[in-house]
Protein backbone atom coordinates (compact mmCIF):
# COMPACT_ATOMS: atom_id res chain seq x y z
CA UNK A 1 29.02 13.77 7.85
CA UNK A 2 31.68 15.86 7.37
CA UNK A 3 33.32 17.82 10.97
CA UNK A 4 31.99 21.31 10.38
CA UNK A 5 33.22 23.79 13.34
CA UNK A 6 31.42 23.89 16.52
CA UNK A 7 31.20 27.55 15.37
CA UNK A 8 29.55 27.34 12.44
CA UNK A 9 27.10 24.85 13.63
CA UNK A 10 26.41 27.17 16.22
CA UNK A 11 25.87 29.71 13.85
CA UNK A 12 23.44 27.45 12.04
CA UNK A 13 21.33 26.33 14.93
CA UNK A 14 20.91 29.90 15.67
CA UNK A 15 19.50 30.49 11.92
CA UNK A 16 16.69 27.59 12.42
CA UNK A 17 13.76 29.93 13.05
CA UNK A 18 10.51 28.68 12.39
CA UNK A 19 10.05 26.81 9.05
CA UNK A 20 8.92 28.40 5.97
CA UNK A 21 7.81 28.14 2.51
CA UNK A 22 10.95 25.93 0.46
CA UNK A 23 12.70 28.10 -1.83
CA UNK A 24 12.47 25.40 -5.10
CA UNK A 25 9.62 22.75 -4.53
CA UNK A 26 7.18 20.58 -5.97
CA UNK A 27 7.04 19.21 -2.53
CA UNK A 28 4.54 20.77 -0.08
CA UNK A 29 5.50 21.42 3.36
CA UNK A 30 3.08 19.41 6.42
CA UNK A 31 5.40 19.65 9.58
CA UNK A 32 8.11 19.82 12.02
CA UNK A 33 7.90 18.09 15.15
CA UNK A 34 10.92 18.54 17.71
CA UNK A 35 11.73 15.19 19.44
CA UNK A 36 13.52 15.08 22.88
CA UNK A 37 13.89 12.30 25.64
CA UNK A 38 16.45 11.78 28.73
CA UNK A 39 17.37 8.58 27.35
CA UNK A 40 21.14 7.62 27.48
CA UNK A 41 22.39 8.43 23.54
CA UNK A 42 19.19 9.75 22.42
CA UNK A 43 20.43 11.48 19.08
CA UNK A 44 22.55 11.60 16.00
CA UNK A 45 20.04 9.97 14.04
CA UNK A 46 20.69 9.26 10.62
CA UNK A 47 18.49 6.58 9.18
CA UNK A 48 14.63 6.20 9.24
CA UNK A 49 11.91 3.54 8.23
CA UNK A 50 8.10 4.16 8.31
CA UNK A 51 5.46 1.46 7.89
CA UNK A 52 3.39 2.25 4.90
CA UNK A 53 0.73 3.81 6.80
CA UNK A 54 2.70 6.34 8.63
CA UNK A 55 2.24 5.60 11.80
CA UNK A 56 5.51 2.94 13.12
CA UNK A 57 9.02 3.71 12.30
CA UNK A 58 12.60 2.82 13.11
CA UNK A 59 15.58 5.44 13.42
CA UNK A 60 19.53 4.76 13.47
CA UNK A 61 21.63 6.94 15.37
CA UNK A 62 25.49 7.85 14.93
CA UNK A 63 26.47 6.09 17.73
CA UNK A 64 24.45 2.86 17.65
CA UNK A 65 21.49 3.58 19.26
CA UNK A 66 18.56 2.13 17.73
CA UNK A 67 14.28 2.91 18.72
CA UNK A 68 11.38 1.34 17.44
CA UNK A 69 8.15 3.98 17.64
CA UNK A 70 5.25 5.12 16.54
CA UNK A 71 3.80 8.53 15.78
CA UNK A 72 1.20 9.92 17.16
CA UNK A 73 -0.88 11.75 14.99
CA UNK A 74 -3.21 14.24 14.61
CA UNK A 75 -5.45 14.76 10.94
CA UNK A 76 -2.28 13.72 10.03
CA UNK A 77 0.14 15.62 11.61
CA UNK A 78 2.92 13.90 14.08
CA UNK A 79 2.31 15.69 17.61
CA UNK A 80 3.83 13.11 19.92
CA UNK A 81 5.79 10.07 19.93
CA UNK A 82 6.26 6.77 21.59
CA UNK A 83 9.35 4.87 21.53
CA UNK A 84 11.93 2.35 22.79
CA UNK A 85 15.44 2.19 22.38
CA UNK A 86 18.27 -0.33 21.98
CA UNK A 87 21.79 -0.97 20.86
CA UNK A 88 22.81 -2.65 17.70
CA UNK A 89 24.62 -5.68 18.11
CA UNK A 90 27.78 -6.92 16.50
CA UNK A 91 28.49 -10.05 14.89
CA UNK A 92 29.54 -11.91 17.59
CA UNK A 93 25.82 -10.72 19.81
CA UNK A 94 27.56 -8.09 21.83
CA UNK A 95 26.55 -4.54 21.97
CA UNK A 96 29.30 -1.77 19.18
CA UNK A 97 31.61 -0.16 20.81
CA UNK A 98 32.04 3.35 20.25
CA UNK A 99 34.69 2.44 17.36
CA UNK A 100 32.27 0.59 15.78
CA UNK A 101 29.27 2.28 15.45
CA UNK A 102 28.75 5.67 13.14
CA UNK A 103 25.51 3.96 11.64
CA UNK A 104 24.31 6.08 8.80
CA UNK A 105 21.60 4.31 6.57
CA UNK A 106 19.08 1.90 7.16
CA UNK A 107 16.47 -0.11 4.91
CA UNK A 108 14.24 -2.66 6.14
CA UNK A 109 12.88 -5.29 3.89
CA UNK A 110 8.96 -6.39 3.97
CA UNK A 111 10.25 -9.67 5.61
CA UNK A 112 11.56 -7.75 8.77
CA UNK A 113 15.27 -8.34 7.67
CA UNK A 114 17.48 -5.15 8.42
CA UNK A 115 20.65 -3.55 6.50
CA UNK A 116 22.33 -0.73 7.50
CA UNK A 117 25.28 1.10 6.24
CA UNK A 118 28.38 2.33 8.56
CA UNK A 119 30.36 5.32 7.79
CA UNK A 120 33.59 4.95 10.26
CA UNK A 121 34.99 1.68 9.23
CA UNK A 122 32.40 1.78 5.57
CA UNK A 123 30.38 -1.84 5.85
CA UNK A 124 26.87 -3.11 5.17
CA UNK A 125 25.76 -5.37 7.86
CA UNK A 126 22.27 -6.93 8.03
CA UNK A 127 19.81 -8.21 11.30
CA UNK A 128 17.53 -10.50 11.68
CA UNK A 129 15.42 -7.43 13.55
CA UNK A 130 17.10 -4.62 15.42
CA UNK A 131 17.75 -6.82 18.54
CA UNK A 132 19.92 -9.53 16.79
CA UNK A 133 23.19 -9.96 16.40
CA UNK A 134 24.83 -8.51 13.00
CA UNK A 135 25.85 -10.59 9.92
CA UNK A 136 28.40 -9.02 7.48
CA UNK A 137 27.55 -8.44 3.29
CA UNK A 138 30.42 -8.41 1.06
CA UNK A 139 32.33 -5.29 0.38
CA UNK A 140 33.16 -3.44 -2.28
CA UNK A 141 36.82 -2.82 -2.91
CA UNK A 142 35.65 1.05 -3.12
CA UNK A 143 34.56 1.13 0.60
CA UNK A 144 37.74 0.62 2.10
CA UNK A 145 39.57 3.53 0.66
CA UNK A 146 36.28 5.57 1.32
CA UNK A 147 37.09 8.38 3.80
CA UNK A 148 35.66 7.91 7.12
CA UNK A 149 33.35 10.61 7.52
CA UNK A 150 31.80 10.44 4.42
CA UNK A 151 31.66 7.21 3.10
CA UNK A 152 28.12 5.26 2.95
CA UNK A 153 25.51 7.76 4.05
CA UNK A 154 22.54 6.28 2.04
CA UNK A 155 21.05 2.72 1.86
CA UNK A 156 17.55 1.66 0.12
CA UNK A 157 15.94 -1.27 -1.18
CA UNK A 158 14.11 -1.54 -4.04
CA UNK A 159 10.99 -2.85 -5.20
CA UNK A 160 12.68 -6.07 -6.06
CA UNK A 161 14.49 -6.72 -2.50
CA UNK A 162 17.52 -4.90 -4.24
CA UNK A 163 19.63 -3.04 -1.88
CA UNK A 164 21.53 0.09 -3.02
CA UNK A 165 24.24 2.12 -1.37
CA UNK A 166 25.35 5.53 -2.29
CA UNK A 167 28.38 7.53 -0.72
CA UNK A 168 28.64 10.89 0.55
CA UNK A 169 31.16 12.21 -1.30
CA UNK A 170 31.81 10.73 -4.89
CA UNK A 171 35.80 10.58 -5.80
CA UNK A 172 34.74 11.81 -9.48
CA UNK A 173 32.19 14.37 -9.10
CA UNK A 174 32.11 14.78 -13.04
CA UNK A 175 30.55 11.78 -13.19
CA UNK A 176 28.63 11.96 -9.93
CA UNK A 177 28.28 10.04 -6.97
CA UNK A 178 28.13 6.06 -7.85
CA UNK A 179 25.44 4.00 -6.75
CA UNK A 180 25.97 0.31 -5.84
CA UNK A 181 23.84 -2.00 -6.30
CA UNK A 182 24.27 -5.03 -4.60
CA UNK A 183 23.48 -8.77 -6.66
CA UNK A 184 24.52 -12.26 -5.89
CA UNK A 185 26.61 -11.23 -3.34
CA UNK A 186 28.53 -8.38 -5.09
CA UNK A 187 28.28 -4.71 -5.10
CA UNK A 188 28.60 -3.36 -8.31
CA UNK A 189 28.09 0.12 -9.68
CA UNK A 190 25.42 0.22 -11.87
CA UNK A 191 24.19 4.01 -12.18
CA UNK A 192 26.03 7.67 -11.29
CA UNK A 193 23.47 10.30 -9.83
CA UNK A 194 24.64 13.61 -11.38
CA UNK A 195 26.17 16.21 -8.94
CA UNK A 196 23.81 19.44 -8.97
CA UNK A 197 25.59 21.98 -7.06
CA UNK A 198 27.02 21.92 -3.55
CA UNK A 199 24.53 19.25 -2.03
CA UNK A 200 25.79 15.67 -1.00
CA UNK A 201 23.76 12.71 -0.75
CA UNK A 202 22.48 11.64 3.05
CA UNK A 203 19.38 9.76 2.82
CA UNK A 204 17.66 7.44 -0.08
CA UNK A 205 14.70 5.33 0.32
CA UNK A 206 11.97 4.01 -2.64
CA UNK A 207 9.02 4.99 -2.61
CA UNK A 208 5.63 2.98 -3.17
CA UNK A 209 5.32 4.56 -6.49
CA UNK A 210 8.62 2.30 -7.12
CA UNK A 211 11.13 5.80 -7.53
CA UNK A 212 14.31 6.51 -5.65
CA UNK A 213 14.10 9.15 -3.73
CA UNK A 214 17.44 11.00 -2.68
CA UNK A 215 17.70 13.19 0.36
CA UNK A 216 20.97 15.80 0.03
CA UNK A 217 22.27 18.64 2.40
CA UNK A 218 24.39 21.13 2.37
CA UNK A 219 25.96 23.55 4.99
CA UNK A 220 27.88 26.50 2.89
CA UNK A 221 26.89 29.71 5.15
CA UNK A 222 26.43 30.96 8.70
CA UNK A 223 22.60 30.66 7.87
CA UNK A 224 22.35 26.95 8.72
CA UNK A 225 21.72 23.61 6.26
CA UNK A 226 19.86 23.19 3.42
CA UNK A 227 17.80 20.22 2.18
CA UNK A 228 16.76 19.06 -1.38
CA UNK A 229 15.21 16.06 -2.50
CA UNK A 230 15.64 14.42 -5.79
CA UNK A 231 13.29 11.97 -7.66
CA UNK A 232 14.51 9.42 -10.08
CA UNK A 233 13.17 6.36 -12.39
CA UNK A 234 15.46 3.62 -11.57
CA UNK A 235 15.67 0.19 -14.02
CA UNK A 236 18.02 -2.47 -14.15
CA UNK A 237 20.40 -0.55 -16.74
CA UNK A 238 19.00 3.28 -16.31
CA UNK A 239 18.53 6.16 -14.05
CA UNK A 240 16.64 8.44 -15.39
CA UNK A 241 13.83 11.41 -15.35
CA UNK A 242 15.13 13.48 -12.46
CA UNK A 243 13.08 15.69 -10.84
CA UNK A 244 14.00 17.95 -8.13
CA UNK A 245 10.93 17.93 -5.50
CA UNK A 246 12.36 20.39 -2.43
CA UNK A 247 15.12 22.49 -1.72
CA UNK A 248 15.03 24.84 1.36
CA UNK A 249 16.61 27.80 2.07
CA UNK A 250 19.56 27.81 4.71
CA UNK A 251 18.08 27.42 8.22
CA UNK A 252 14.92 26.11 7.57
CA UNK A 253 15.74 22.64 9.15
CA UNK A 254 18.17 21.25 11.52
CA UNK A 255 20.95 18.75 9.95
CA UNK A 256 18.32 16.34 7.64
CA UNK A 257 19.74 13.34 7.11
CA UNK A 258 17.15 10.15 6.97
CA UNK A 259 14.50 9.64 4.66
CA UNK A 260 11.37 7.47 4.81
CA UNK A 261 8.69 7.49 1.37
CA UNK A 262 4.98 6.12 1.81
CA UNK A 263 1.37 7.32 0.53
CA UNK A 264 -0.72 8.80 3.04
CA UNK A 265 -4.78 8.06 3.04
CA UNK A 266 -5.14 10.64 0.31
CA UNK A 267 -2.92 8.79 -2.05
CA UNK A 268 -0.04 11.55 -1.60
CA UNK A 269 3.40 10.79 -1.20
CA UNK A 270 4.57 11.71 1.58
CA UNK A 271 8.41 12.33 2.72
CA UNK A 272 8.90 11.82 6.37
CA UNK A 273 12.71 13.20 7.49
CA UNK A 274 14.70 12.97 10.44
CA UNK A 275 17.27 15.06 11.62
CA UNK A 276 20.92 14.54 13.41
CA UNK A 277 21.56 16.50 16.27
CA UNK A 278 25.35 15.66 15.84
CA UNK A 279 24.84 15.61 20.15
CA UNK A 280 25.07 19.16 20.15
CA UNK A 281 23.04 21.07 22.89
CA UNK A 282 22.61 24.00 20.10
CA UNK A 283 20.75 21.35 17.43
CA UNK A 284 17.50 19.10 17.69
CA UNK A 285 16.40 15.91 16.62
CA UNK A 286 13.48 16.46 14.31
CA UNK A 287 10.64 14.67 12.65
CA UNK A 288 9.93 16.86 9.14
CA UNK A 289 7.43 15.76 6.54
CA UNK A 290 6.16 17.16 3.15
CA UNK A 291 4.12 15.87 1.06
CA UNK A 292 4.47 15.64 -2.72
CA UNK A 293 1.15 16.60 -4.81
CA UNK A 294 1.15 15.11 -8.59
């Protein structure tokens, strides 16, 4: 993400009060759930993964940590979890260095195989499973002149095994922010989500109903971030129906930045978000979910 001020994060921790009712949603709002462990790099978590039945997930974190867990619920509500942590690996089987890390999205196929995007030096790598050792995916010729704080937030795959990749910040915003779409061994842009306002893109993932769903934040005031989520019908040659399902008011949530999609036992979807502490004593790492009622 973009270096905001240690001020004016600050500033923003201070306006997360309880949360409340979103100011623009289709999405309904379940719960928060404030995560914190004296593990070694616990937080700057960016990317999540949840099984399909809620209850295991995987999280990403800014400076290569990695935990497998599972949530502990209660009718439905997370109100403890368990977890373990690791370190991704690099090619070569040794653990990132601090130049190397900055891991932002993550998408795990139903085989077990694991992509995730970096933002520092802007790459798709993929794992056999979070302890192996990395293997590189071609790049685009776009990612290296990406900027490195806000290069390639967002990663999803699609029902198909497709993998997508969308940047923070999009160097036409008249056109939007591209998504790539990577085939045969290529990224390629195939679609441009339109730019609504001040929000940038953070956090994709498709749901089981087969829809992108697109998490964006933005931090514009003293009163903390904001979140909104954006549905869209994806096919081969079209993006299309857009639907905006949440946007919060400032301070609602801490810094959102992962998103995980599944269908709870009632046969709602269900958005399960994660927040980055950015390893600031004055943020949290958060589990949020909401739930979206058709």
């Amino acid at each position: 993400m973009p270096r905001c001020s240690e001020f004016a994060l600050i500033i923003a921790a201070l306006a997360i009060i309880a949360p409340c009712a979103a100011q623009s949603q289709q999405a309904e709002y379940i719960s928060s759930f404030t995560w914190a462990e004296n593990t070694k790099g616990f937080g700057g978590f960016s990317g999540i993964e949840v099984s399909d039945d809620g209850i295991d997930f995987t999280v990403i974190g800014d400076r290569g940590a990695v935990a497998n867990g599972t949530f502990l619920r209660a009718d439905s509500v997370i109100n403890n979890v368990n977890a373990t942590f690791g370190k991704l690996k690099h090619t070569t089987g040794r653990v990132l260095k601090s130049y190397e890390t900055d891991a932002e999205g993550l998408a795990i196929r139903k085989d077990g195989r694991v992509f995730i995007s970096f933002e520092h030096s802007p790459r798709v790598w993929t794992y056999r499973n979070t302890k192996s050792e990395a293997a590189w995916l071609q790049r685009h010729p776009d990612f290296k002149q990406m900027k490195r704080n806000s290069s390639l937030e967002s990663l999803a795959i699609g029902p198909d095994g497709t993998l997508y990749t969308i940047p923070e910040i999009s160097k036409n915003p008249k056109k939007g922010f591209p998504i790539y779409r990577y085939h045969n061994d290529t990224w390629k842009i195939v679609f441009y989500s339109p730019q609504r306002g001040p929000f940038l893109p953070v956090g994709a993932d498709f749901g089981p109903d087969g829809k992108l769903y697109l998490l964006e934040r933005h931090l514009g005031s003293i009163f903390g971030f904001q979140s909104r989520v954006r549905r869209f019908t994806i096919t081969e040659k079209t993006l299309s129906n857009e639907q905006e399902l949440l946007q919060t008011k400032a301070g609602v949530h801490d810094n959102l930045e992962g998103i995980a999609v599944w269908q709870d036992q009632t046969g709602d979807i269900r958005l399960t978000m994660v927040s980055d502490d950015n390893f600031k004593f004055f943020q949290r790492t958060e589990f949020v979910e909401y739930r979206v009622k058709e």
